[in-house]
Protein backbone atom coordinates (compact mmCIF):
# COMPACT_ATOMS: atom_id res chain seq x y z
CA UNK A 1 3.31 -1.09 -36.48
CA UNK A 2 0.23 0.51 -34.95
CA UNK A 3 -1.65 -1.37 -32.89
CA UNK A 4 -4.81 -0.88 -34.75
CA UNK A 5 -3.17 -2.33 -37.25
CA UNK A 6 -2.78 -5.71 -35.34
CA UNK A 7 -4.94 -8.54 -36.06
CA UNK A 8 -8.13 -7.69 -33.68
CA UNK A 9 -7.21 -11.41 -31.66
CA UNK A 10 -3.83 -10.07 -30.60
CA UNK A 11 -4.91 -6.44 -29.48
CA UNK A 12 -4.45 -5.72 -25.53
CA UNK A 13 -8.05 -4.75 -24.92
CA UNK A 14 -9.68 -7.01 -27.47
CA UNK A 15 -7.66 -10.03 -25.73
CA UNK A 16 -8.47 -8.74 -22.29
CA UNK A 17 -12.25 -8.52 -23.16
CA UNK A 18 -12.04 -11.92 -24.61
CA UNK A 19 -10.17 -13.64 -22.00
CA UNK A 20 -10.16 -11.29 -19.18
CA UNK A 21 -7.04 -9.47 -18.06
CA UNK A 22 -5.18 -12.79 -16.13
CA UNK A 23 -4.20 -14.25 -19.23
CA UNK A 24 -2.55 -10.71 -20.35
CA UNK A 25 1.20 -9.80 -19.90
CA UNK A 26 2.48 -6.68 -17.91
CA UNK A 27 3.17 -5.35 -20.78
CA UNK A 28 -0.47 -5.63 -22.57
CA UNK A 29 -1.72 -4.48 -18.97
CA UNK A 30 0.52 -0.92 -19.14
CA UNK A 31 -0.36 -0.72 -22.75
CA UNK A 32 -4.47 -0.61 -22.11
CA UNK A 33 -3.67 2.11 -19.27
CA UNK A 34 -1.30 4.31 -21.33
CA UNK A 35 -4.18 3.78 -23.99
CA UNK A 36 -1.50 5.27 -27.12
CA UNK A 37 2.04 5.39 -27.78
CA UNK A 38 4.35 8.37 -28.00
CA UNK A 39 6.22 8.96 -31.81
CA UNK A 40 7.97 5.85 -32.94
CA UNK A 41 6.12 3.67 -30.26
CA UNK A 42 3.17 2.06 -29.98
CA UNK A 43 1.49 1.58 -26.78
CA UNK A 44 2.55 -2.14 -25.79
CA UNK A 45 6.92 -0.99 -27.04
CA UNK A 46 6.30 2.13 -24.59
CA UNK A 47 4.83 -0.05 -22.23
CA UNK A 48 7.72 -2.90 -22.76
CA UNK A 49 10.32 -0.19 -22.49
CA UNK A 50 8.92 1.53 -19.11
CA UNK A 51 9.52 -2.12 -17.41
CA UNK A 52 13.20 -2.52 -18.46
CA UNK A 53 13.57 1.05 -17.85
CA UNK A 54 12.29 0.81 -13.58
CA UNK A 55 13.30 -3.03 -13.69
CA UNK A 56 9.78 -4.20 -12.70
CA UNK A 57 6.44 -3.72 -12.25
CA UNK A 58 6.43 -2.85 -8.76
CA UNK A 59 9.46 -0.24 -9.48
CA UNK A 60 7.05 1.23 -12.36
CA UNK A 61 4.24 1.92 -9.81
CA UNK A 62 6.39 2.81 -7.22
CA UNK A 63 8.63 5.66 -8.87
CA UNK A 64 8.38 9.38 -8.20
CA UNK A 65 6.55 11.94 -10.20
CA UNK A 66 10.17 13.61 -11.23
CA UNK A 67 11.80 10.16 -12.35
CA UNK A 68 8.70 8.93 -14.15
CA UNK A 69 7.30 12.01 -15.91
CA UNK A 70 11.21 12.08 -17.02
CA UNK A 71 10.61 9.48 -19.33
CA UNK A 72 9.56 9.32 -22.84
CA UNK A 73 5.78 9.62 -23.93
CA UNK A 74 5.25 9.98 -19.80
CA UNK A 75 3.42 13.53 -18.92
CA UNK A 76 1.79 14.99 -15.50
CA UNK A 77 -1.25 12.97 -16.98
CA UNK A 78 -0.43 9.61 -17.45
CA UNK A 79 1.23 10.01 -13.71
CA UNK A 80 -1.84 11.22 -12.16
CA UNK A 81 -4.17 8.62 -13.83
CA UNK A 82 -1.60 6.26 -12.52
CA UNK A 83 -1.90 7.10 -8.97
CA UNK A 84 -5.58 7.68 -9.39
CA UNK A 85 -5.80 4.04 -10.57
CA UNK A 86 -2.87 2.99 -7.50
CA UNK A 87 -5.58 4.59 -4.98
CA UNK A 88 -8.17 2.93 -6.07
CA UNK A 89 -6.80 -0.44 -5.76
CA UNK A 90 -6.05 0.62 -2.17
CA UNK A 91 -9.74 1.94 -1.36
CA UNK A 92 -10.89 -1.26 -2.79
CA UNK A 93 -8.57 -3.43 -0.79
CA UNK A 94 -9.49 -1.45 2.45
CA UNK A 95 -13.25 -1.77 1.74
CA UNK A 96 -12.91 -5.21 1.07
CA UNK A 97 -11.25 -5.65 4.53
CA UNK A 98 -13.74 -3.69 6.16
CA UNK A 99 -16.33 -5.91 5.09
CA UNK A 100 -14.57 -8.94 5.69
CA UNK A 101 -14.64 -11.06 8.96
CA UNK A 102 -13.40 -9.82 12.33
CA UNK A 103 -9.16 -9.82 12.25
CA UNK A 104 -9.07 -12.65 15.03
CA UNK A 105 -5.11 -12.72 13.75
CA UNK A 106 -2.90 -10.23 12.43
CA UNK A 107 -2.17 -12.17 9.21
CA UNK A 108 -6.01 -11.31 8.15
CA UNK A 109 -4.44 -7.60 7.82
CA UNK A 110 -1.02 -8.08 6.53
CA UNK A 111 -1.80 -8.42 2.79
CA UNK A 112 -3.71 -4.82 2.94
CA UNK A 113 -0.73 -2.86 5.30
CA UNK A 114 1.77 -5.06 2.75
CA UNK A 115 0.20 -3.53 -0.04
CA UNK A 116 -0.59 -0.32 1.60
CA UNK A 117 3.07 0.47 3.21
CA UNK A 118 5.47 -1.59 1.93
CA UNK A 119 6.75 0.97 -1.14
CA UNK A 120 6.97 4.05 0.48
CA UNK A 121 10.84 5.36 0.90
CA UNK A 122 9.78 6.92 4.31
CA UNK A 123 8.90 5.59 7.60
CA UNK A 124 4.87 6.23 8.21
CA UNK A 125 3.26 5.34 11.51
CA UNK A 126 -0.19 4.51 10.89
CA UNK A 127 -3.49 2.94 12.97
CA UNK A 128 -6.06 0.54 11.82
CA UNK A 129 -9.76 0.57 14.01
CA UNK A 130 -11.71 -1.78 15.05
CA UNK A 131 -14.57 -2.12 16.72
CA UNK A 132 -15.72 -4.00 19.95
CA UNK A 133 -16.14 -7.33 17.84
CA UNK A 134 -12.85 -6.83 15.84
CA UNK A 135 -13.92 -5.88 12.19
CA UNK A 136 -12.18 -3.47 10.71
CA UNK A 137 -13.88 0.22 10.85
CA UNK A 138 -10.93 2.55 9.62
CA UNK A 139 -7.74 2.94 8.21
CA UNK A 140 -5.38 6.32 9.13
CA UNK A 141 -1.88 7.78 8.63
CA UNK A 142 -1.06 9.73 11.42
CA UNK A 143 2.78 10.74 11.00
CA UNK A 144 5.92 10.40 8.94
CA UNK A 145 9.46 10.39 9.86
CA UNK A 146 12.14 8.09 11.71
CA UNK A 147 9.54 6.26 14.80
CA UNK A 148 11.20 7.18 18.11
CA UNK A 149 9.62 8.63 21.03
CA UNK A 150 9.84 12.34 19.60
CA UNK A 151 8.18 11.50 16.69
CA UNK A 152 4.84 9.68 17.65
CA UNK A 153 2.86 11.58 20.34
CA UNK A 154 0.64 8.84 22.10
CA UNK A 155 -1.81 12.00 22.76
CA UNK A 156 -2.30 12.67 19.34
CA UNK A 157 -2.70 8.56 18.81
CA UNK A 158 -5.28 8.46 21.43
CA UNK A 159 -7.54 11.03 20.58
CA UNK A 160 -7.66 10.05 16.71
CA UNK A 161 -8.66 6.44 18.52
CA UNK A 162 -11.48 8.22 20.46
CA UNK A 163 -12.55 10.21 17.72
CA UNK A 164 -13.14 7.07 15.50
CA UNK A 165 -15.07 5.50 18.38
CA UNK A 166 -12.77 2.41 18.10
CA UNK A 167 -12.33 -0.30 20.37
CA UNK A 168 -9.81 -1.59 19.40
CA UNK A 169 -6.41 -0.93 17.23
CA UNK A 170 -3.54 -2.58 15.42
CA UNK A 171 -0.65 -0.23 14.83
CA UNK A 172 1.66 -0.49 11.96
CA UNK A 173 4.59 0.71 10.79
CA UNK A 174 7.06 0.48 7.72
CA UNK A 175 10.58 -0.12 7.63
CA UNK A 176 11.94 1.57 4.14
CA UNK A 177 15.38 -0.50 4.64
CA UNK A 178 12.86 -3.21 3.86
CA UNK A 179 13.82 -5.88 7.41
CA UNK A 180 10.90 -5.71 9.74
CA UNK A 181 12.88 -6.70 12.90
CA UNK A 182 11.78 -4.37 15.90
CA UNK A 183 14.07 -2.34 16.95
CA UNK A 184 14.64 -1.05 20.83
CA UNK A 185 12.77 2.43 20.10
CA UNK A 186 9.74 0.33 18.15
CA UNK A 187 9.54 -1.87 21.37
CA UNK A 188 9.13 1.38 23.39
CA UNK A 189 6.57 3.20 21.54
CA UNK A 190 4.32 0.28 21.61
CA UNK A 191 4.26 0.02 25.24
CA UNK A 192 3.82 3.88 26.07
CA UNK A 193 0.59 3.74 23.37
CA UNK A 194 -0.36 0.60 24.95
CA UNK A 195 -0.63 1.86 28.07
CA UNK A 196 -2.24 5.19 26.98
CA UNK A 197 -4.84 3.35 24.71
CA UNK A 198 -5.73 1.41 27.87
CA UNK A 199 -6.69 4.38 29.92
CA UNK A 200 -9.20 5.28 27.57
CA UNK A 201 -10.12 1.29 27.42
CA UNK A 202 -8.90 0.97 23.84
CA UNK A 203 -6.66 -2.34 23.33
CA UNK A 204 -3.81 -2.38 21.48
CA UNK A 205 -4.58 -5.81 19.34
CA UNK A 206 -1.04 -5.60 17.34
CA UNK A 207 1.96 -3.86 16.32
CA UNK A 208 3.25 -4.86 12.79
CA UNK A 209 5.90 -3.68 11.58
CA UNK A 210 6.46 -4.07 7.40
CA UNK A 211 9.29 -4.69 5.41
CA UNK A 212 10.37 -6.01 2.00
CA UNK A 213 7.58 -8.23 1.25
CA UNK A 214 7.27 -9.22 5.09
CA UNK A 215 5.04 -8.12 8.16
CA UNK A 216 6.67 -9.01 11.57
CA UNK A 217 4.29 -9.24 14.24
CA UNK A 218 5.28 -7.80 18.06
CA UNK A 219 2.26 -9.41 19.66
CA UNK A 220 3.54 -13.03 18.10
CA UNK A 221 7.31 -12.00 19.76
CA UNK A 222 5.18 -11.58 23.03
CA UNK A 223 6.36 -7.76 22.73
CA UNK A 224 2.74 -6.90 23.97
């Protein structure tokens, strides 16, 4: 049955007006964003099947453009509205950090870099700014790839620092095997920046490193 042909109380965007979208399902959620269904499907079925087909929600927003364009009533369009829609959840989240308090711990950050770094299948070595009085200013990826000493250039680190006239930074890193211990080469990068940062009288406030749902801290290990 067509959704239009539902009863107007148990439509997705009719409930989600009514009651706002906490009281909706996943499924009524994907089913608003897909807006129709594909031939034999309505909207909420396609969206019901896409869940069971990448096992959750999070594996649904997370998937390549090969594996989900590869499904059925799933084009080049839906995929870019979704990661139009996935960016700007993230711009929102960084705003709202930026006008938030200063980060006087790292756990003020963790739910943004959590949400920010936490999916990707590749390690990415990134740098959030601050300024003299600790609020958050900036937000940067600077490079991709396994983090050893050949692969993050404290040069390149320091002048993106300058160049966003921050005082301050808290580097961050993700682990894609999803365990956010630090290893040996993590422990050496962060003192080489450290000490480069601090030439240029930039303090390194934090190192976090994210895994699977967690954020270990280096400066709580007393690794800084």
């Amino acid at each position: 049955m067509k959704i239009h042909d539902w009863p107007a109380a148990e439509r997705p965007r009719e409930r989600l007006l009514a009651v706002g979208p906490r009281a909706l399902s996943e499924s009524e959620l994907l089913a608003i964003w897909l807006r129709c269904g594909t031939r034999g499907w309505n909207a909420v079925e396609l969206a019901r099947d896409l869940l069971i087909e990448f096992g959750s929600l999070r594996g649904l927003l997370g998937a390549d453009a090969e594996r989900l364009c590869g499904h059925r009533g799933i084009g080049p369009a839906r995929y870019a509205q979704l990661q139009a829609a996935l960016e700007l959840t993230r711009r929102h989240h960084l705003e709202t950090l930026k006008a938030g308090p200063p980060l006087t711990s790292p756990t003020l950050a963790r739910d943004y870099l959590l949400a920010e770094l936490r999916d990707r299948d590749y390690e990415v070595f990134c740098s959030l700014y601050l300024d003299s009085r600790h609020r958050v200013t900036g937000f940067e990826e600077l490079f991709r790839g396994t983090i050893d000493g050949a692969s993050v250039h404290p040069r390149e680190v320091v002048k993106r620092a300058l160049a966003c006239r921050a005082a301050a930074v808290i580097l961050v890193h993700n682990h894609p095997s999803g365990v956010a211990e630090p290893s040996h080469a993590d422990e050496r990068i962060t003192t080489r920046l450290r000490d480069a940062l601090a030439l240029v009288d930039i303090r390194v406030v934090d190192h976090l490193i994210i895994g699977e749902g967690t954020c270990t801290s280096l400066a709580e290990r007393g690794l800084l």
